[in-house]
C-alpha atoms as a PDB file:
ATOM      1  CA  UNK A   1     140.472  10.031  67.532  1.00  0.00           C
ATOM      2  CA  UNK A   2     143.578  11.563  66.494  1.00  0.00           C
ATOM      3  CA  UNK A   3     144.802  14.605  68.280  1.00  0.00           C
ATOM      4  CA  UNK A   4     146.938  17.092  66.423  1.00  0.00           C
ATOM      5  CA  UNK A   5     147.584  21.124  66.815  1.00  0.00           C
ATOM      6  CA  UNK A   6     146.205  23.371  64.757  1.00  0.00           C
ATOM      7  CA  UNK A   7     149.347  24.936  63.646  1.00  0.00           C
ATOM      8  CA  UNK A   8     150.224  21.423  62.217  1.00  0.00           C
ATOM      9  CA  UNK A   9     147.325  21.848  59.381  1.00  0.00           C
ATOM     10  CA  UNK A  10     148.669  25.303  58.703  1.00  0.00           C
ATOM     11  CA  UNK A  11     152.231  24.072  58.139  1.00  0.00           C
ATOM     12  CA  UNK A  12     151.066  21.392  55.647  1.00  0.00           C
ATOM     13  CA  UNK A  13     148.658  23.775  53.770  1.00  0.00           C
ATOM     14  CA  UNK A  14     151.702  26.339  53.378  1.00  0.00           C
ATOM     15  CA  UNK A  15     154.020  23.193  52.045  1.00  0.00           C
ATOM     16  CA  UNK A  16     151.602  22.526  49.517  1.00  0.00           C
ATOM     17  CA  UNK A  17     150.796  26.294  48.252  1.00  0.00           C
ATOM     18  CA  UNK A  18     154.929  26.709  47.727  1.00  0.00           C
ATOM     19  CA  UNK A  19     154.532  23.507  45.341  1.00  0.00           C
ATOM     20  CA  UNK A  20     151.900  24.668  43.519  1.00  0.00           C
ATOM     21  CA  UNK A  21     151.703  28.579  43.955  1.00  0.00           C
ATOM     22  CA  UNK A  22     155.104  30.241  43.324  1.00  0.00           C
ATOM     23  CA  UNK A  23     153.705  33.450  44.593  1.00  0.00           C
ATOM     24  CA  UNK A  24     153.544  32.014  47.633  1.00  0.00           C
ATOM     25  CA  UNK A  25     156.586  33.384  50.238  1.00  0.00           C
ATOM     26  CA  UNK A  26     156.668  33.174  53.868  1.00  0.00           C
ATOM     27  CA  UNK A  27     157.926  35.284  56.644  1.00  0.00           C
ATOM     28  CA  UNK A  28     158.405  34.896  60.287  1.00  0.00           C
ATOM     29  CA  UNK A  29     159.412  36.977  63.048  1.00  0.00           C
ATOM     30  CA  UNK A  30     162.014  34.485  64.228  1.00  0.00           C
ATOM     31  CA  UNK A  31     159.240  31.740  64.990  1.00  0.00           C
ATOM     32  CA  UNK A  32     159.075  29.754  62.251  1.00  0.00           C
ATOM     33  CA  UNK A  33     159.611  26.274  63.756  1.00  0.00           C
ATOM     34  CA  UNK A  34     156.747  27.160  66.259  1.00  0.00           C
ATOM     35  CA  UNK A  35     154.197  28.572  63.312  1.00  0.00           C
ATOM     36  CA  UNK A  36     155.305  25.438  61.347  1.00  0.00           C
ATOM     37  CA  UNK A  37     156.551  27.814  58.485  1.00  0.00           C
ATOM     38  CA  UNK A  38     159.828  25.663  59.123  1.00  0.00           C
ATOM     39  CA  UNK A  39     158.899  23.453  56.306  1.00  0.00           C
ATOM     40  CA  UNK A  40     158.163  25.735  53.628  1.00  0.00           C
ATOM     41  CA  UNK A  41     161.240  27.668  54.471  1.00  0.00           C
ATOM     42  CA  UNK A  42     163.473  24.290  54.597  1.00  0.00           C
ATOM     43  CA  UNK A  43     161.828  23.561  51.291  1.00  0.00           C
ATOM     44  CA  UNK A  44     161.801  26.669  49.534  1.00  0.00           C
ATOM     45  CA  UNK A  45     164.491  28.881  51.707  1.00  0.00           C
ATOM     46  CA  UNK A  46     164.336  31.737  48.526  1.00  0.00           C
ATOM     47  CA  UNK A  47     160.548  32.381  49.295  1.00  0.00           C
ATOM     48  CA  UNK A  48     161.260  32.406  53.008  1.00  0.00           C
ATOM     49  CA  UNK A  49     162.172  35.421  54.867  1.00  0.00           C
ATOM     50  CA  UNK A  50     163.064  35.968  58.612  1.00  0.00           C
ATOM     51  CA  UNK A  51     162.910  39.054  60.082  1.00  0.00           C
ATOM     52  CA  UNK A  52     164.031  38.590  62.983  1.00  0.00           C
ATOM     53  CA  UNK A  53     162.141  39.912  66.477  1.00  0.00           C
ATOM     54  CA  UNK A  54     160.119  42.667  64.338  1.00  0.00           C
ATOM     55  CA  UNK A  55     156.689  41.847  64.011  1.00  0.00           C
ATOM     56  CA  UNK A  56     156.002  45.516  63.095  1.00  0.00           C
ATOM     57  CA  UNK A  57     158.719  44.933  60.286  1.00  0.00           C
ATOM     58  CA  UNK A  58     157.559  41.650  59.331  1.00  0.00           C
ATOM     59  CA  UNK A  59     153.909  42.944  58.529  1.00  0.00           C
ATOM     60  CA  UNK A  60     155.471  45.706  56.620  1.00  0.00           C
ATOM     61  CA  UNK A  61     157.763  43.691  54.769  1.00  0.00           C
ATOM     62  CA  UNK A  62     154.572  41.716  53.953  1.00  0.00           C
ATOM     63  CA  UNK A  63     152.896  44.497  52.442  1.00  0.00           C
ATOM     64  CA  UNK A  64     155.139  45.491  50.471  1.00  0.00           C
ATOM     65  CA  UNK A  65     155.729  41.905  48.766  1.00  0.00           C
ATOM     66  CA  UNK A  66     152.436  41.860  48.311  1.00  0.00           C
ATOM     67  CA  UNK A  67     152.307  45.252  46.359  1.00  0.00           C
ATOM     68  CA  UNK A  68     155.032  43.175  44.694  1.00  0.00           C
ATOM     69  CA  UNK A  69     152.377  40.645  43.416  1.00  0.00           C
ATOM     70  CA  UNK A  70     153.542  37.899  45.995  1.00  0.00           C
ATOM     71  CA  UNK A  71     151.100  36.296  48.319  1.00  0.00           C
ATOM     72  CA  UNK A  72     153.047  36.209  51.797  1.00  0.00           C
ATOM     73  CA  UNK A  73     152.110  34.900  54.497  1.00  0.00           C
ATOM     74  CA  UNK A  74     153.546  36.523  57.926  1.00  0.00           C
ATOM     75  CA  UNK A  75     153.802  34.090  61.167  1.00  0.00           C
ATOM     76  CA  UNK A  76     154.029  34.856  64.034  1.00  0.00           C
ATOM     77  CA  UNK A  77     152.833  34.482  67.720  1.00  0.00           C
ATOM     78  CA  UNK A  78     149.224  35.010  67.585  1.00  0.00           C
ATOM     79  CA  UNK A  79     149.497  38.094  70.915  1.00  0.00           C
ATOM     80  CA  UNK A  80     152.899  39.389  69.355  1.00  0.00           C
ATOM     81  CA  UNK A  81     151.508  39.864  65.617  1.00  0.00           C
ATOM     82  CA  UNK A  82     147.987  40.726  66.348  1.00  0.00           C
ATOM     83  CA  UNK A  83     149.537  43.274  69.328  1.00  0.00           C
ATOM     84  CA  UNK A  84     152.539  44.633  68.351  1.00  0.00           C
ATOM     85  CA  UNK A  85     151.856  45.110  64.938  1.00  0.00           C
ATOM     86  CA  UNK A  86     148.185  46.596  65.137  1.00  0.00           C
ATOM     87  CA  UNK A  87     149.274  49.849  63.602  1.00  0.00           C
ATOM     88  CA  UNK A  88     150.794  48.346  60.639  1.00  0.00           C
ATOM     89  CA  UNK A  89     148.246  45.638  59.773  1.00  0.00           C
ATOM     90  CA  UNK A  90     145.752  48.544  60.316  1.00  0.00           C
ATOM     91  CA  UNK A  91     147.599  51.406  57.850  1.00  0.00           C
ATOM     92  CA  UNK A  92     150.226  49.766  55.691  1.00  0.00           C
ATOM     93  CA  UNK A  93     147.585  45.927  55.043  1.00  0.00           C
ATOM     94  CA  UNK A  94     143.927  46.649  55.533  1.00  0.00           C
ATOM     95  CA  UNK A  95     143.886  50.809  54.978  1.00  0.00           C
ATOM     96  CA  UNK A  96     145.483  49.777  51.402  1.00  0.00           C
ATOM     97  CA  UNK A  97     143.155  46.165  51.101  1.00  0.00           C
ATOM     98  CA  UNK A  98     146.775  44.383  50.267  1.00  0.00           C
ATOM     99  CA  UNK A  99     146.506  40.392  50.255  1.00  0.00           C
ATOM    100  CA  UNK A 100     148.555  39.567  53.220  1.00  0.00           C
ATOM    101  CA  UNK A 101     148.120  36.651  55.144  1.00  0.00           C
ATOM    102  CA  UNK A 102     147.914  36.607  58.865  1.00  0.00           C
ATOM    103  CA  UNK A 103     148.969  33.741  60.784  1.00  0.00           C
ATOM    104  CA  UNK A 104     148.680  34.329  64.729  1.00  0.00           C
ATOM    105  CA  UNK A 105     149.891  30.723  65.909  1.00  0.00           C
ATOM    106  CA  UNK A 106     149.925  29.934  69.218  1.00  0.00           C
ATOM    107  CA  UNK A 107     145.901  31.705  70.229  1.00  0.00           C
ATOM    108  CA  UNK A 108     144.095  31.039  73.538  1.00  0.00           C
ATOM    109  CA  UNK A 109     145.186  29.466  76.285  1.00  0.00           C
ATOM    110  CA  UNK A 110     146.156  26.694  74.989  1.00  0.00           C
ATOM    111  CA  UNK A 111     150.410  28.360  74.834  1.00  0.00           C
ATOM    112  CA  UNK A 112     149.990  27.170  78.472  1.00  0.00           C
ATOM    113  CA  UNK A 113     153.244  27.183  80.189  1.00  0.00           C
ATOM    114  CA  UNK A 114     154.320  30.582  78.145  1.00  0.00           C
ATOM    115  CA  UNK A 115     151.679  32.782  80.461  1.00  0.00           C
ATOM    116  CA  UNK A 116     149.353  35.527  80.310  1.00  0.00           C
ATOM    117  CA  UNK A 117     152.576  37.912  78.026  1.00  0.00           C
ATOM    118  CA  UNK A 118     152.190  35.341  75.048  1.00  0.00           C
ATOM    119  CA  UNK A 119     148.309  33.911  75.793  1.00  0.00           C
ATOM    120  CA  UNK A 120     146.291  35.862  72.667  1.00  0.00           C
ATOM    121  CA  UNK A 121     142.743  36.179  74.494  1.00  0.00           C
ATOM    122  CA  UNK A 122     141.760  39.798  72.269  1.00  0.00           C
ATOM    123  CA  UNK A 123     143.198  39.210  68.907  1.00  0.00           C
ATOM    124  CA  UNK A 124     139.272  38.332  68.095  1.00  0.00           C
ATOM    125  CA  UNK A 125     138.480  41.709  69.080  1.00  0.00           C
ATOM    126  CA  UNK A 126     140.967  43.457  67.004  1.00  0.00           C
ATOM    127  CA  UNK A 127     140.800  41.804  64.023  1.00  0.00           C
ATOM    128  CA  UNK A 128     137.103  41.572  63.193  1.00  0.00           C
ATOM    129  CA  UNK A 129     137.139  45.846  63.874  1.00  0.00           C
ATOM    130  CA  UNK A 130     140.088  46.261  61.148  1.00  0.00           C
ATOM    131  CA  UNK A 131     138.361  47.430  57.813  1.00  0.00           C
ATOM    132  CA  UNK A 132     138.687  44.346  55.262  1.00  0.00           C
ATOM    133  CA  UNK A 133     140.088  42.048  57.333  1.00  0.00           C
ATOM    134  CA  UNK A 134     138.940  38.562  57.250  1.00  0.00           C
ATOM    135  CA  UNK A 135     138.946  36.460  60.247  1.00  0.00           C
ATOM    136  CA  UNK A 136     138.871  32.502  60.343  1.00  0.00           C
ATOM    137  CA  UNK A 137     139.512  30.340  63.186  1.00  0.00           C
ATOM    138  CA  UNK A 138     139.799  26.518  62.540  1.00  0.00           C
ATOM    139  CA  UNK A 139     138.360  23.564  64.370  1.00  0.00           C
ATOM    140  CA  UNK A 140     140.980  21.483  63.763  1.00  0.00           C
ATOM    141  CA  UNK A 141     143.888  20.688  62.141  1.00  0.00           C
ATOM    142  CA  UNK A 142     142.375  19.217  58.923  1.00  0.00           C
ATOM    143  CA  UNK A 143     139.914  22.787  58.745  1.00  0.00           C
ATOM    144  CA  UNK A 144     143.626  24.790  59.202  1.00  0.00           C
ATOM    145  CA  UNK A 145     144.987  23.178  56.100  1.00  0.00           C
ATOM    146  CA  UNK A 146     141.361  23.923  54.509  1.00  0.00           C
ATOM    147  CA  UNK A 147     141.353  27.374  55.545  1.00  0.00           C
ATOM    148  CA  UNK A 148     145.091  27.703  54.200  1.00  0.00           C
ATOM    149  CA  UNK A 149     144.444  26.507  50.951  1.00  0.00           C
ATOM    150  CA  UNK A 150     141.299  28.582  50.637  1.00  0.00           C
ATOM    151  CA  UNK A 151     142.670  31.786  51.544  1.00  0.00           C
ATOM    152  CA  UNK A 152     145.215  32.014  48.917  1.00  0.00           C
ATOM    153  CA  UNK A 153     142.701  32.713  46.421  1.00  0.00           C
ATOM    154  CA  UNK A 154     140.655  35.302  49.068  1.00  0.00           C
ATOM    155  CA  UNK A 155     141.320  38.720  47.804  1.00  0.00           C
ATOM    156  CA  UNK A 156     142.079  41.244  50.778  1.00  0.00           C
ATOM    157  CA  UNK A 157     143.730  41.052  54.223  1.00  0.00           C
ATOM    158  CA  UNK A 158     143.265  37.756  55.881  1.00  0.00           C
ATOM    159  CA  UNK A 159     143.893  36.614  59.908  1.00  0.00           C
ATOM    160  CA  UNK A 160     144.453  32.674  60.659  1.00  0.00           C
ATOM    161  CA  UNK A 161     144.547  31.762  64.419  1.00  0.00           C
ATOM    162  CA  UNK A 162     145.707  28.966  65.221  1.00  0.00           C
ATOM    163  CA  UNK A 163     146.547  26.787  68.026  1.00  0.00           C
ATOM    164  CA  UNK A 164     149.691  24.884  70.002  1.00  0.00           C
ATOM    165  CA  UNK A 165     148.188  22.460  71.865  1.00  0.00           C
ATOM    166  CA  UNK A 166     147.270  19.032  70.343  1.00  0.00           C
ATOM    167  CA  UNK A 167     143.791  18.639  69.630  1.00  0.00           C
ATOM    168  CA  UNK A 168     141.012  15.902  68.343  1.00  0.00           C
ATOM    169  CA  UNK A 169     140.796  16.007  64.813  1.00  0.00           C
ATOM    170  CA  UNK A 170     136.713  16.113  64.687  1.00  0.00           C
ATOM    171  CA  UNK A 171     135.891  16.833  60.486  1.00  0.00           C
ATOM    172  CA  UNK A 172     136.751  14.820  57.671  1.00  0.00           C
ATOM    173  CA  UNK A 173     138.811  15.746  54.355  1.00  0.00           C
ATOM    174  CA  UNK A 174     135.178  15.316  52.188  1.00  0.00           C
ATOM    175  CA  UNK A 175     133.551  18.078  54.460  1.00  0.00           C
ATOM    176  CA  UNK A 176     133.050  21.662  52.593  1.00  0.00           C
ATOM    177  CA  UNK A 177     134.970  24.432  53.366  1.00  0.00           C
ATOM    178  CA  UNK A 178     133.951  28.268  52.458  1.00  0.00           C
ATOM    179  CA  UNK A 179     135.267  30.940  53.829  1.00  0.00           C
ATOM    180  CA  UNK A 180     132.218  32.991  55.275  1.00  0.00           C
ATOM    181  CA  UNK A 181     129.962  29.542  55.490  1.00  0.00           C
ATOM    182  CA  UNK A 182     129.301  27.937  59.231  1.00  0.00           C
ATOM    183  CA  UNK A 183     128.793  24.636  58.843  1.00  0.00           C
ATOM    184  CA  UNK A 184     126.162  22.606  61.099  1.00  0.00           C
ATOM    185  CA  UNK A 185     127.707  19.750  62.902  1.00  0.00           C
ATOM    186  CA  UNK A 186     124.619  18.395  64.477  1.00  0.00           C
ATOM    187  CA  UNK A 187     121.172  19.037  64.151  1.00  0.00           C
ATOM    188  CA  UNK A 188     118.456  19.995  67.109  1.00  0.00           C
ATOM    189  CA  UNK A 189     115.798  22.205  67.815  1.00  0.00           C
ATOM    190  CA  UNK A 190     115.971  22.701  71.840  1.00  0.00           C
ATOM    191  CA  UNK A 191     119.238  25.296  72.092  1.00  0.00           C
ATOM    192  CA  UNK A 192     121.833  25.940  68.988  1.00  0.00           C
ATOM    193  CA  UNK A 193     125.614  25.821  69.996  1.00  0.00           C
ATOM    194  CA  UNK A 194     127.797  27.923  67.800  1.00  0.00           C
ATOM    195  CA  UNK A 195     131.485  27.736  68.491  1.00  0.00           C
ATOM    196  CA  UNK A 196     134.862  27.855  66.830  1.00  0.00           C
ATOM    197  CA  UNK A 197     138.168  26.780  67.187  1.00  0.00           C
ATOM    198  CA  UNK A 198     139.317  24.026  69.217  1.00  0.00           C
ATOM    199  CA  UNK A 199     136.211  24.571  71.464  1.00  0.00           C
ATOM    200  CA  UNK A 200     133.972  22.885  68.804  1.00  0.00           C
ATOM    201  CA  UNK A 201     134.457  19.628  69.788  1.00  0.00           C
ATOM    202  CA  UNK A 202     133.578  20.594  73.302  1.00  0.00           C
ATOM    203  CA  UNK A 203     130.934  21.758  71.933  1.00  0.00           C
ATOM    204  CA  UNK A 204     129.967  18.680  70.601  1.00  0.00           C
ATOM    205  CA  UNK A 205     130.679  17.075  74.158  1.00  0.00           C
ATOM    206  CA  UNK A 206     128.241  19.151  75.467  1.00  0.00           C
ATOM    207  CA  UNK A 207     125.490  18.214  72.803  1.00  0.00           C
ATOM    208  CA  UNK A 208     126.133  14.657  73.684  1.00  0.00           C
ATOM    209  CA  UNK A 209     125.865  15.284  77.159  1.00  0.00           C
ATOM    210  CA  UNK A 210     122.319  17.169  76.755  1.00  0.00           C
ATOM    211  CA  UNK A 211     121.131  14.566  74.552  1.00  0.00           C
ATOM    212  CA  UNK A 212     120.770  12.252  77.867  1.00  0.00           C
ATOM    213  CA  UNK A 213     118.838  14.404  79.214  1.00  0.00           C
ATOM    214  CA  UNK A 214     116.852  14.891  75.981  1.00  0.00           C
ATOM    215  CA  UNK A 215     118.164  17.777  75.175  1.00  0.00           C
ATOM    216  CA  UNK A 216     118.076  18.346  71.324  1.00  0.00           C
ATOM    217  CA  UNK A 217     121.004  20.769  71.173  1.00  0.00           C
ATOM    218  CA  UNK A 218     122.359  22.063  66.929  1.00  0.00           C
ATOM    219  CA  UNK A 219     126.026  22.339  66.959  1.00  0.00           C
ATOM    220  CA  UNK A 220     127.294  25.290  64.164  1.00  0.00           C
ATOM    221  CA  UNK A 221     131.266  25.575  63.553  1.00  0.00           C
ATOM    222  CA  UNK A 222     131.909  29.109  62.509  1.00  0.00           C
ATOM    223  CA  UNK A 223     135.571  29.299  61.287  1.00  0.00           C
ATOM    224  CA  UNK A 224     134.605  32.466  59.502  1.00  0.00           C
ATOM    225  CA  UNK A 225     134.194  35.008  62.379  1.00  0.00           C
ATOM    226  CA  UNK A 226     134.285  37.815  59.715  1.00  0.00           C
ATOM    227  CA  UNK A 227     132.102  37.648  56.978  1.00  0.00           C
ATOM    228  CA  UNK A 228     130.025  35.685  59.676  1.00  0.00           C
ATOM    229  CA  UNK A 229     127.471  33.646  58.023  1.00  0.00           C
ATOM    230  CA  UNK A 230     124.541  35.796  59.033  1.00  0.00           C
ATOM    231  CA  UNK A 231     121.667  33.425  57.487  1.00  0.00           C
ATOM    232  CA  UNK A 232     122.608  30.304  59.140  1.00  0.00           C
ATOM    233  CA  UNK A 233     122.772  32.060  62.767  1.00  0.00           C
ATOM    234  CA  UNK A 234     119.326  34.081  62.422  1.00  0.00           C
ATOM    235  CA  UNK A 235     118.069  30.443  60.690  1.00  0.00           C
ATOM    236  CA  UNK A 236     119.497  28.999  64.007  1.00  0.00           C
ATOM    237  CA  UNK A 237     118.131  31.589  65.973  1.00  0.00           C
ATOM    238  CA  UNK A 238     114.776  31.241  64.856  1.00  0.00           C
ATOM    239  CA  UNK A 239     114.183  27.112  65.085  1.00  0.00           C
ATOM    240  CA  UNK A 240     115.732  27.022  68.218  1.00  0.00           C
ATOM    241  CA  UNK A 241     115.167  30.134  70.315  1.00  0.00           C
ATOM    242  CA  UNK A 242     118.141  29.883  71.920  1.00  0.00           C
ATOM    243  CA  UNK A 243     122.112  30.363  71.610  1.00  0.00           C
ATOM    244  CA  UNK A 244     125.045  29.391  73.866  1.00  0.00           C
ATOM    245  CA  UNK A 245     128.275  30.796  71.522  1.00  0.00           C
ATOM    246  CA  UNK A 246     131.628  29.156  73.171  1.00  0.00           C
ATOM    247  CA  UNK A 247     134.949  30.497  71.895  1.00  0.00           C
ATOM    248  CA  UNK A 248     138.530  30.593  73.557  1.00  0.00           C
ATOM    249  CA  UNK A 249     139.079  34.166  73.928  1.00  0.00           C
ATOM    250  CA  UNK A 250     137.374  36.941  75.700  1.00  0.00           C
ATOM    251  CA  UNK A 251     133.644  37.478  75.927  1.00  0.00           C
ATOM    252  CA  UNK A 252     134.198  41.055  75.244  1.00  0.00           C
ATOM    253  CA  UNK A 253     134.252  41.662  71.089  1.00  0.00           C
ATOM    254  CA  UNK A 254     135.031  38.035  70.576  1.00  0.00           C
ATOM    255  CA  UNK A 255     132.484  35.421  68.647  1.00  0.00           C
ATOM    256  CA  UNK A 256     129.959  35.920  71.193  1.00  0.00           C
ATOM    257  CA  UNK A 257     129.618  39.986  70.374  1.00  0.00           C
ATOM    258  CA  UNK A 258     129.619  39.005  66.212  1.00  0.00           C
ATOM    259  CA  UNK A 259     126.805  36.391  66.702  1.00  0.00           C
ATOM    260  CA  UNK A 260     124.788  38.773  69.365  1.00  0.00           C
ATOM    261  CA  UNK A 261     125.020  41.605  66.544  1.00  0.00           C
ATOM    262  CA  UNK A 262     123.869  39.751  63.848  1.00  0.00           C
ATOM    263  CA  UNK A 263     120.926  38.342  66.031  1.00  0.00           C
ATOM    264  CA  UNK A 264     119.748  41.315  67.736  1.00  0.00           C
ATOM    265  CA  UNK A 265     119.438  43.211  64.389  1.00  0.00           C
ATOM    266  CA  UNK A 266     117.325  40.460  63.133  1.00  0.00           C
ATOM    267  CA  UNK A 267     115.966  37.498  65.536  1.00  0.00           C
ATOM    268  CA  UNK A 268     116.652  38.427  69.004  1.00  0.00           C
ATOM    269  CA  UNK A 269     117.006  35.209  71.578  1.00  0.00           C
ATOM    270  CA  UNK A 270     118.056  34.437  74.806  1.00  0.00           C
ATOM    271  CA  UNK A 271     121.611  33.853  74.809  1.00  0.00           C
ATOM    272  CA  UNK A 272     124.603  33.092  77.051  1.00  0.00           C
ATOM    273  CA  UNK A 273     128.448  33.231  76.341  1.00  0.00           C
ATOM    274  CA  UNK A 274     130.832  30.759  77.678  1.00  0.00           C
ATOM    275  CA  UNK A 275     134.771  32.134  76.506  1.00  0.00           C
ATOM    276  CA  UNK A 276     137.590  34.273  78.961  1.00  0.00           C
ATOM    277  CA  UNK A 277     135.781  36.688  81.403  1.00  0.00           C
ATOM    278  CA  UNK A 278     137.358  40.079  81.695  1.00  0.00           C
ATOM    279  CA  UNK A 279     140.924  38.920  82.676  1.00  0.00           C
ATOM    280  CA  UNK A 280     144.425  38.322  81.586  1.00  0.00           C
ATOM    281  CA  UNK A 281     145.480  34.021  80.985  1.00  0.00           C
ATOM    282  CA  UNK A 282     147.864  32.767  83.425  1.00  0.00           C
ATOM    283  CA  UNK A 283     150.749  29.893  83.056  1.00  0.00           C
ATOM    284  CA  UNK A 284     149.526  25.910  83.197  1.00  0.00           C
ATOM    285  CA  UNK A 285     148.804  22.697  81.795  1.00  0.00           C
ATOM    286  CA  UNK A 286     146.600  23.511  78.248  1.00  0.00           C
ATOM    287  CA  UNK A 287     143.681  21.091  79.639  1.00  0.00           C
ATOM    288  CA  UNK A 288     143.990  22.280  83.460  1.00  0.00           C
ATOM    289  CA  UNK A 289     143.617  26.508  81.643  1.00  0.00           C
ATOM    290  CA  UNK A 290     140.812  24.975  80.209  1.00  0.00           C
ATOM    291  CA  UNK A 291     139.023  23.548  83.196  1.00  0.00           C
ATOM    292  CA  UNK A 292     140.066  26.628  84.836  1.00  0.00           C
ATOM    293  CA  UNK A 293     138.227  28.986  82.495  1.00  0.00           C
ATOM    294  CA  UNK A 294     135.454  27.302  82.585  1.00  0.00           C
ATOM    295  CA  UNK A 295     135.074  26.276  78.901  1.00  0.00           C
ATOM    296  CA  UNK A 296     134.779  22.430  79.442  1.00  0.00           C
ATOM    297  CA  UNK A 297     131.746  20.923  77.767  1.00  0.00           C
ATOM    298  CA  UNK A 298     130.162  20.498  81.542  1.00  0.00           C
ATOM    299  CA  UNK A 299     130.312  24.060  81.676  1.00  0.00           C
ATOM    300  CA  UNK A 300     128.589  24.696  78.007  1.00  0.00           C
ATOM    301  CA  UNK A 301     126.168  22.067  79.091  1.00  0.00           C
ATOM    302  CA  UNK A 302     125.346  24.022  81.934  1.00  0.00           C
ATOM    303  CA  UNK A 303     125.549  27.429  79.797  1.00  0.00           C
ATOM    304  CA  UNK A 304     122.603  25.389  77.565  1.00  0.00           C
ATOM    305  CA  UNK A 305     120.380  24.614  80.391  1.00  0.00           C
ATOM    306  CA  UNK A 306     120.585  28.211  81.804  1.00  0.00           C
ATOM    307  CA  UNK A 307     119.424  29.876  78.738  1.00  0.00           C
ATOM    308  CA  UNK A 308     116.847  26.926  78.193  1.00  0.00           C
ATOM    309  CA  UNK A 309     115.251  28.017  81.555  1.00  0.00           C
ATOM    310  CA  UNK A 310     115.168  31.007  79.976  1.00  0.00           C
ATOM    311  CA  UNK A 311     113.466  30.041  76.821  1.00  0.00           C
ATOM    312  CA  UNK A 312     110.733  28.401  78.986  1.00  0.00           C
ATOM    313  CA  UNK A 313     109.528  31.888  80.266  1.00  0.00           C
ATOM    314  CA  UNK A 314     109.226  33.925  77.214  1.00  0.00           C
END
């Protein structure tokens, strides 16, 4: 299986807009090798524009491109543009509804050796509560070029997150890609799985690792956190009577809280949340953070049979 970051598919996608899309520009907050925007702006250095250590500046300059008629696309460290520049994205992008691309690079825990400062656990959190914004977190590095492409033409504010680490490469170019449609990975009727980002293929580890114990566990990638796909988690919900949501980022506001509100509104289960308890990341290895946080597919596995223990007493 090939492994590959995240980021990669993003840098790709962006390469293939400027060919196609002139309205395409870029901008970076002097990060551009390590958001892969390097090879749009070696490519087309007159749609390219870096702004130095500014995120706040960088997501204004954005908006006003776009106001322009341009379709930029700011990149940055996921915890420096989602953090620094919440005002701005909040008043000068979403407040207006101005088609600015987000591109947080760099998410999770997976920026292991750069520490807790630069690890974006919340961005989650404050993106899905900004008015308008969209929020899409790939699987993989073939979804990130999907999600690229398909965002161009997505009227309104849009956040990417993205990854550093390399990661497998789980979907194929043929599978579908909508912005606001999960798509089911594996079928079962025991417990459903729904994850996103590079925690899907754990969470397909995990489903693999039930089914020996016959386990029948459905596995649902949502890359859309915001518009979640509401029917195919109460649908879920409702065949399985059960939900483990798994998501590298903090259990408070993250993917966890958008599937529990759509579910107790309509179809409430038992569920559990395996993601970043309330703390801050911490410097190591990508797969050590991983193991450290709990958010192997042992530990979903084990999530799955908790809330199946559950099931068996309603």
């Amino acid at each position: 299986m090939d492994l590959k970051p995240t980021r990669d598919g993003f840098g790709e996608g962006l390469l293939e807009l400027g060919k196609t899309r002139p309205e395409v520009v870029a901008l970076s907050g002097d990060l551009e090798d390590s958001a892969r925007a390097i090879w749009f702006k070696k490519e087309f250095p007159q749609r390219f524009f870096s702004v130095g250590i500014a995120e706040q500046d960088m997501v204004g300059t954005a908006a006003g491109l776009a106001m322009a008629g341009k379709i930029p696309f700011a990149c940055s460290f996921s915890q420096f543009v989602t953090g620094k520049a919440l005002e701005q994205l909040r008043v000068m992008v979403c407040y207006q509804r101005l088609n600015v691309k987000i591109v947080g690079s760099h998410g999770g825990l997976s920026v292991g050796a750069d520490g807790a400062t630069a690890e974006a656990l919340e961005e989650f959190t404050h993106m899905r509560a900004l008015p308008f914004m969209t929020v899409i977190v790939p699987c993989d590095a073939l979804e990130a070029k999907k999600a690229t492409l398909a965002c161009v033409d997505y009227p309104g504010p849009v956040f990417l997150r993205l990854g550093r680490a390399p990661v497998p490469v789980i979907t194929k170019p043929a599978d579908p890609f909508r912005i606001g449609q999960a798509n089911v990975l594996r079928d079962g009727d025991d417990v459903t799985l729904v994850a996103c980002g590079i925690l899907v293929a754990h969470a397909l580890q995990a489903a693999e690792e039930l089914a020996k114990e016959g386990i029948a566990a459905r596995v649902i990638n949502v890359h859309t956190l915001k518009p979640i796909d509401r029917d195919a988690l109460v649908k879920a919900a409702k065949e399985t009577g059960a939900v483990v949501t798994i998501e590298e980022h903090t259990v408070i506001g993250g993917l966890g809280s958008a599937v529990a509100e759509v579910l107790v509104q309509s179809h409430p289960v038992p569920m559990r949340f395996v993601g970043v308890e309330d703390r801050f990341g911490t410097s190591g290895d990508p797969t050590e953070l991983l193991k450290a946080f709990h958010l192997m597919p042992g530990d979903i596995a084990k999530a799955a049979r908790e809330i199946l223990r559950v099931k068996e007493t309603l």
